[in-house]
C-alpha atoms as a PDB file:
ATOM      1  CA  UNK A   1     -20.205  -1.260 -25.602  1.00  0.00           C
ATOM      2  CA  UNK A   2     -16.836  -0.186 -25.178  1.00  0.00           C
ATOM      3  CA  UNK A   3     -13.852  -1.926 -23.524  1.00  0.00           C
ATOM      4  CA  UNK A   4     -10.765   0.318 -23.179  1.00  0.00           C
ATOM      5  CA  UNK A   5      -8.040   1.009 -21.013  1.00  0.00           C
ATOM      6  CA  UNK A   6      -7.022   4.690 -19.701  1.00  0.00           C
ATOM      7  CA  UNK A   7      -3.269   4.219 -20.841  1.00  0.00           C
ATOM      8  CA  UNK A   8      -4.537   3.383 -23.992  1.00  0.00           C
ATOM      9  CA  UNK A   9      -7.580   6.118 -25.172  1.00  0.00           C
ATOM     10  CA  UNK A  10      -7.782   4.710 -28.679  1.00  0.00           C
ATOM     11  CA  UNK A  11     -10.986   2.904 -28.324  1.00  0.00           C
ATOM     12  CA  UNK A  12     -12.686   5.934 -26.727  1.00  0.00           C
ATOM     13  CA  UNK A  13     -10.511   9.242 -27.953  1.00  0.00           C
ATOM     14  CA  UNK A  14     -13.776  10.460 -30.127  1.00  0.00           C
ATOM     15  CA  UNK A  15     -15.997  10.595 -26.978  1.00  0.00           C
ATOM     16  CA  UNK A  16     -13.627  13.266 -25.848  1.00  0.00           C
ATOM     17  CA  UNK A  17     -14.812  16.319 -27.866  1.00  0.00           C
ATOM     18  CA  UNK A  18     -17.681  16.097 -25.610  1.00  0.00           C
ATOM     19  CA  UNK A  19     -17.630  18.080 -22.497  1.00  0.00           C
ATOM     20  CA  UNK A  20     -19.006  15.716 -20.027  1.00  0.00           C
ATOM     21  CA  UNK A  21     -17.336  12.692 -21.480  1.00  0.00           C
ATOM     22  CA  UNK A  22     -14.011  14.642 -21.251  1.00  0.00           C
ATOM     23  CA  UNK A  23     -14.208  15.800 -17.681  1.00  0.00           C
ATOM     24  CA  UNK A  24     -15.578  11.746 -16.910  1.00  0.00           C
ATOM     25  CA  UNK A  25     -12.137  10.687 -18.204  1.00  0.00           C
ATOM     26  CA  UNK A  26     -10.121  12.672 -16.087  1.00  0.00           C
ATOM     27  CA  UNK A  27     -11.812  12.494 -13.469  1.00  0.00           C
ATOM     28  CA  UNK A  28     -11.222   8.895 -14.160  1.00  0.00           C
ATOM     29  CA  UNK A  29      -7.772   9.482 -14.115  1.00  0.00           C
ATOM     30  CA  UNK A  30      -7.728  10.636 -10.532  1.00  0.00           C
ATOM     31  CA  UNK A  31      -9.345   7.243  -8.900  1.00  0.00           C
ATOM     32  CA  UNK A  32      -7.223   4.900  -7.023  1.00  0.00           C
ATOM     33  CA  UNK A  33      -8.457   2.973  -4.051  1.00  0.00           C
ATOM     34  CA  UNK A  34      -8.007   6.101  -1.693  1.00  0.00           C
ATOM     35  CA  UNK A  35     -10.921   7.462  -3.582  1.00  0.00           C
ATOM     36  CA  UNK A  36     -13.879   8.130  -0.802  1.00  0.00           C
ATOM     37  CA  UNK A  37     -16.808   5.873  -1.440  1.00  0.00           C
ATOM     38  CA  UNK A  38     -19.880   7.389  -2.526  1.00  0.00           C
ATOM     39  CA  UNK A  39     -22.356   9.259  -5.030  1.00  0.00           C
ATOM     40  CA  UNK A  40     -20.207  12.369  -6.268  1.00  0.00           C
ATOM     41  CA  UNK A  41     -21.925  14.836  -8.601  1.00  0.00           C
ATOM     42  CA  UNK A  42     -19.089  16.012 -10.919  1.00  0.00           C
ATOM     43  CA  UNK A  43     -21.461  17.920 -13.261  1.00  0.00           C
ATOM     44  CA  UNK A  44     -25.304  17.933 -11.624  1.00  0.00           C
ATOM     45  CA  UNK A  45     -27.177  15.522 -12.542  1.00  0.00           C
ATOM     46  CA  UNK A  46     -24.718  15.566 -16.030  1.00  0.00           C
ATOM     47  CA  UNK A  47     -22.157  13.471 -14.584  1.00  0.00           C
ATOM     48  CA  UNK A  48     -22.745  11.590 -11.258  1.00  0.00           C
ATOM     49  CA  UNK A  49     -20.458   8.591  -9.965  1.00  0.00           C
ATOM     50  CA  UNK A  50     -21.147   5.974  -7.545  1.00  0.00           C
ATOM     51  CA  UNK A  51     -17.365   4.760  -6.287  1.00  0.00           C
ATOM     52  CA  UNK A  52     -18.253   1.917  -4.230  1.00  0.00           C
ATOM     53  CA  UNK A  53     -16.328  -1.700  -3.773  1.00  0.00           C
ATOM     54  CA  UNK A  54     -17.992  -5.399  -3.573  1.00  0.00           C
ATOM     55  CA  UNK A  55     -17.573  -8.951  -3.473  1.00  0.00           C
ATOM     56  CA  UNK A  56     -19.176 -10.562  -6.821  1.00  0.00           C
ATOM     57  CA  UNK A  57     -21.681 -12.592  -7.113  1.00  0.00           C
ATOM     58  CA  UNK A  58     -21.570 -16.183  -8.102  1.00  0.00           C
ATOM     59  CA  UNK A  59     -21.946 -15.973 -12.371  1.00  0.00           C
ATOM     60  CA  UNK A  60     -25.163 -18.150 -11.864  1.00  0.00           C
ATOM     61  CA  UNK A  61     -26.618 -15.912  -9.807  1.00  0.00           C
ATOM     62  CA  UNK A  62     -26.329 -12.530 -11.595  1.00  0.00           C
ATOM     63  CA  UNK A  63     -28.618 -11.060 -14.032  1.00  0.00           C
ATOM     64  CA  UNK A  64     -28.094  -8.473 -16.703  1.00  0.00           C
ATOM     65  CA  UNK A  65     -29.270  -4.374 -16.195  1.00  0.00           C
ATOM     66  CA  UNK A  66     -30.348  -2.399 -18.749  1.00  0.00           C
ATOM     67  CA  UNK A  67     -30.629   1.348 -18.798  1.00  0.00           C
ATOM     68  CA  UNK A  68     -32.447   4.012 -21.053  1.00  0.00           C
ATOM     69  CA  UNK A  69     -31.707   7.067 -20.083  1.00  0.00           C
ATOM     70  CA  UNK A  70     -28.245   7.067 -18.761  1.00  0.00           C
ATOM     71  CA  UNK A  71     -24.859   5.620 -19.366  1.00  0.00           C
ATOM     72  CA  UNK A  72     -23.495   3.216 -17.511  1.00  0.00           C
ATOM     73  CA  UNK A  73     -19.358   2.885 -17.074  1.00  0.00           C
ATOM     74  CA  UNK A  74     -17.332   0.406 -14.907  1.00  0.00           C
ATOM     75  CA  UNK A  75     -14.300   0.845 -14.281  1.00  0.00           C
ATOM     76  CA  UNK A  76     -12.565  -1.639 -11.910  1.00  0.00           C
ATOM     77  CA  UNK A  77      -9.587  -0.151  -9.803  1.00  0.00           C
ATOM     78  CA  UNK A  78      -8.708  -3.243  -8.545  1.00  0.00           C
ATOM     79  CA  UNK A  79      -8.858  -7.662  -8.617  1.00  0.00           C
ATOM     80  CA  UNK A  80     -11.615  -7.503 -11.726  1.00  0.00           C
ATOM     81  CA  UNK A  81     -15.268  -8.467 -12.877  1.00  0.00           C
ATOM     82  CA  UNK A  82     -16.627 -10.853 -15.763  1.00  0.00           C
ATOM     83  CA  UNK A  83     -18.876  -8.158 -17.156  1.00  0.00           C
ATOM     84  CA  UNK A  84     -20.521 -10.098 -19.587  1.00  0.00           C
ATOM     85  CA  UNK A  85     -23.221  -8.296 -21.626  1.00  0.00           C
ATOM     86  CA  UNK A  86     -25.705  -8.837 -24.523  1.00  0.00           C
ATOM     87  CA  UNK A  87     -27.997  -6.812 -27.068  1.00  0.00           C
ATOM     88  CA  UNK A  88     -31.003  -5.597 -25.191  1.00  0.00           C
ATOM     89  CA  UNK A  89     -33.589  -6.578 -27.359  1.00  0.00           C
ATOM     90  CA  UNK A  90     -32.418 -10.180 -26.936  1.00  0.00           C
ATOM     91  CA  UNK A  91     -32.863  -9.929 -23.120  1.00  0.00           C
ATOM     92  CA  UNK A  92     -36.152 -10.931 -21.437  1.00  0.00           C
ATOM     93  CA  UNK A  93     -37.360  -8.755 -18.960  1.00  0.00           C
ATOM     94  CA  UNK A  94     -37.350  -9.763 -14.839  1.00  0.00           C
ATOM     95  CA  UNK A  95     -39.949  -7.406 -13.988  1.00  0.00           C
ATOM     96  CA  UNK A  96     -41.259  -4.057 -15.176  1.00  0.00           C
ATOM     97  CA  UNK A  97     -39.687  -0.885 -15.756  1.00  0.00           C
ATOM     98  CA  UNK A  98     -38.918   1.423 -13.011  1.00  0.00           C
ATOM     99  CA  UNK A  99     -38.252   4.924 -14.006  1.00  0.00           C
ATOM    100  CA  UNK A 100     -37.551   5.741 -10.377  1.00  0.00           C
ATOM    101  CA  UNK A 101     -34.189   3.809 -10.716  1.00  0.00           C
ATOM    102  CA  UNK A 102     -32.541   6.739 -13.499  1.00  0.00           C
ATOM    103  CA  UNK A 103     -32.633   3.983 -15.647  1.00  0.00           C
END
């Protein structure tokens, strides 16, 4: 995991060098909450965003996601989230694995 902020690219200035991490970043840059909600593919199926806005659930009633075959990163333009996270092989799973999900 990584926690960063964009003002401050110390904690993720070595992802950089790589193309698609590069053009995720400033794209980043770019979102404010004018952005149009949506999927957007920025690079195919390279680099594909979801923008999208919710109300939270209740902490008791969210579970954890795992993926393993794509990155996942949130970044909140507004209020906040408790992301909280933990090593997958400590997590138990809630059902089987569904490939379908680019996951």
């Amino acid at each position: 995991m990584i926690f960063g902020h964009l003002s401050s690219p110390d904690s993720y200035h070595h992802l950089l060098t790589h193309p698609v991490w590069k053009h995720c970043f400033d794209w980043l840059k770019t979102v404010d909450a004018n952005t149009p909600a949506g999927i957007q593919k920025l690079l195919g199926d390279d680099l594909v965003v979801n923008v999208h806005g919710y109300d939270t659930l209740p902490e008791a009633e969210c579970r954890f996601e795992n993926h393993r075959h794509v990155l996942d990163l949130q970044y909140c333009i507004g209020r906040g989230e408790l992301i909280a996270w933990q090593l997958a092989y400590r997590l138990l799973p809630a059902g089987p694995y569904e490939p379908n999900l680019r996951s």
